[in-house]
C-alpha atoms as a PDB file:
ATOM      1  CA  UNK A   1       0.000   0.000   0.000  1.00  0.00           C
ATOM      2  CA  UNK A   2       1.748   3.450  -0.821  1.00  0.00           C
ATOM      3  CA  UNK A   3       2.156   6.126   1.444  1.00  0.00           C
ATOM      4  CA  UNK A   4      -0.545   8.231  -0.247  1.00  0.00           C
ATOM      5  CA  UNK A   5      -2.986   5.770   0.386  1.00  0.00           C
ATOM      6  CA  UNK A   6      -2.828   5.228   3.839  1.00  0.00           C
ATOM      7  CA  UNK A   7      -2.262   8.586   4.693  1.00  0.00           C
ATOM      8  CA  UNK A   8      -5.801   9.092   2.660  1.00  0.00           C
ATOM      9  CA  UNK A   9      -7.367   6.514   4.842  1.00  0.00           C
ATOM     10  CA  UNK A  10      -6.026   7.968   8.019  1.00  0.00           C
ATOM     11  CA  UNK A  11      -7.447  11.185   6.953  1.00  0.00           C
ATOM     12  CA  UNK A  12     -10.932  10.009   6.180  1.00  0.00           C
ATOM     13  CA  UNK A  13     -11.004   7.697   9.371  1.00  0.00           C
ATOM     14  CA  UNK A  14     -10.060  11.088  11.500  1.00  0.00           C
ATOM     15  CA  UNK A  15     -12.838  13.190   9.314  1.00  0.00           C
ATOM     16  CA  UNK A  16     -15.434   9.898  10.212  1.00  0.00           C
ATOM     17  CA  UNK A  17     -14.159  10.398  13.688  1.00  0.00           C
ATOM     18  CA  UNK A  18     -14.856  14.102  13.861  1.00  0.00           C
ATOM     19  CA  UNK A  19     -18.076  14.029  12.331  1.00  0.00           C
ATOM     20  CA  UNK A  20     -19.176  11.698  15.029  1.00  0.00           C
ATOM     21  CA  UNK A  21     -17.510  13.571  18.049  1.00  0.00           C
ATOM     22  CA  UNK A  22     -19.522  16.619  16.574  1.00  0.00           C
ATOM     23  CA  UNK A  23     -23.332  14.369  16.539  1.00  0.00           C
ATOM     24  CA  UNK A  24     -21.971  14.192  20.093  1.00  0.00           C
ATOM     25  CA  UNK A  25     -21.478  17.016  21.102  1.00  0.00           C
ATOM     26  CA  UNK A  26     -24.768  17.917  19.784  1.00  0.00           C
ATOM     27  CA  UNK A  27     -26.995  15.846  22.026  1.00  0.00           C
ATOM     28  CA  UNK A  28     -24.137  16.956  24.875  1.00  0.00           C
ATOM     29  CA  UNK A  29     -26.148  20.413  24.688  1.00  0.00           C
ATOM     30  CA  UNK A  30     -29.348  19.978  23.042  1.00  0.00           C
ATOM     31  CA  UNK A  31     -32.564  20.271  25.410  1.00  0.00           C
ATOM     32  CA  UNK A  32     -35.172  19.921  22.798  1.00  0.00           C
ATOM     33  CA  UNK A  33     -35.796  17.551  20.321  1.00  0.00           C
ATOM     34  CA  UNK A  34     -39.083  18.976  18.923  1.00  0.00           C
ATOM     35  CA  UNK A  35     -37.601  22.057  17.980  1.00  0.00           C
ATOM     36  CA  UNK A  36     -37.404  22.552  13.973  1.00  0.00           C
ATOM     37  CA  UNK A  37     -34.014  24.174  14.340  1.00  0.00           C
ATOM     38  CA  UNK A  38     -32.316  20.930  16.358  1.00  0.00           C
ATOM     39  CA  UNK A  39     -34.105  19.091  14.136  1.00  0.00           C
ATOM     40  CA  UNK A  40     -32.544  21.233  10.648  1.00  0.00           C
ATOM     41  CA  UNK A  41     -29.096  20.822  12.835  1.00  0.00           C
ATOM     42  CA  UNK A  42     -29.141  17.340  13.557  1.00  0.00           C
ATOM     43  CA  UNK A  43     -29.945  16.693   9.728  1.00  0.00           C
ATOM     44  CA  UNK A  44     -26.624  18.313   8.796  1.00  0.00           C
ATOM     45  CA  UNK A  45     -24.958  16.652  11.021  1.00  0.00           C
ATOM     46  CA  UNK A  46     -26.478  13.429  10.538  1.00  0.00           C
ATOM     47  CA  UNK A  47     -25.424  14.195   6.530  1.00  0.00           C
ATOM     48  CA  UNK A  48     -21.946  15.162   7.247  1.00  0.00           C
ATOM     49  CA  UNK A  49     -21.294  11.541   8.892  1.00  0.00           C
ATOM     50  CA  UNK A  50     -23.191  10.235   5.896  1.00  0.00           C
ATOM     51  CA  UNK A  51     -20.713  11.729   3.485  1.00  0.00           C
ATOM     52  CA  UNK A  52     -17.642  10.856   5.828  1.00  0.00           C
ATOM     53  CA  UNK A  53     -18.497   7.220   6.291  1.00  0.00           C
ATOM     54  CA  UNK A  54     -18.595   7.125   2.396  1.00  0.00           C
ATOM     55  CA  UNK A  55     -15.781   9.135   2.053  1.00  0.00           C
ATOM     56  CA  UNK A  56     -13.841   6.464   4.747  1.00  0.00           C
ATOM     57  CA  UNK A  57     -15.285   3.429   2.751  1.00  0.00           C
ATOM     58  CA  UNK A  58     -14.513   4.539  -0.601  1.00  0.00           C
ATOM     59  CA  UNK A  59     -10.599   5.054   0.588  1.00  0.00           C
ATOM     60  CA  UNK A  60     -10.545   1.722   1.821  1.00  0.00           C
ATOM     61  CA  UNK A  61     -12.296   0.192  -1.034  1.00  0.00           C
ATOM     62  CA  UNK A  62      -9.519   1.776  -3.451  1.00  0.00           C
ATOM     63  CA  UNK A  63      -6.914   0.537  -1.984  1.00  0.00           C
ATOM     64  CA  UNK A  64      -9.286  -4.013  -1.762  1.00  0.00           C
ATOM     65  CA  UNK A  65      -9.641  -3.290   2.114  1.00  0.00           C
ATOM     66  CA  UNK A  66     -13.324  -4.734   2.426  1.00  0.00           C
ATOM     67  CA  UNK A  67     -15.340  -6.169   4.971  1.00  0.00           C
ATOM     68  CA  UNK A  68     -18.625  -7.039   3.872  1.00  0.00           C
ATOM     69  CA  UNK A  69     -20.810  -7.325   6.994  1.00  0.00           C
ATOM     70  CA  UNK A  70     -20.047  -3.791   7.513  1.00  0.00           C
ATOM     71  CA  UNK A  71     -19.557  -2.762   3.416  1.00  0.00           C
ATOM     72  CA  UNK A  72     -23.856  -1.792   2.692  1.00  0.00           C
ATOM     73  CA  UNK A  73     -22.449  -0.869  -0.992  1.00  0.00           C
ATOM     74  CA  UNK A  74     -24.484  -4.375  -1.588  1.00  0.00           C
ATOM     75  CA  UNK A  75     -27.151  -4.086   0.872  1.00  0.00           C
ATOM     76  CA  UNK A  76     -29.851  -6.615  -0.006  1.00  0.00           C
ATOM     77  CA  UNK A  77     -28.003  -8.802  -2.203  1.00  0.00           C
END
């Protein structure tokens, strides 16, 4: 595996990371659920993990590092 490619993986692992640690902190300091504006905030967040798991995944997947119980690229197959 070259250099570039791990250090792409360790990147999008600590992005993944940060992402979560940020839905965290979230919920550390939300008091309402109901409110729209949680809700509008959680949805970003809840999108930003989205794109980072991908993001994670897809340098993994370029470089044959797969694990398919956790890989949904083939959900329902």
């Amino acid at each position: 595996m070259a250099d570039k490619d791990l250090s792409r993986i360790r990147e999008t692992a600590q992005a993944y990371a940060e992402a979560v640690r940020a839905t965290q902190r979230f919920f550390d300091r939300v008091d309402d659920l109901a409110d729209p504006s949680v809700q509008a905030e959680y949805a970003t967040l809840a999108e930003q993990e989205k794109r980072a798991a991908g993001d994670r995944l897809d340098a993994l997947t370029a470089v044959g590092v797969e694990v398919p119980s956790i890989d949904d690229s083939e959900a329902g197959v």
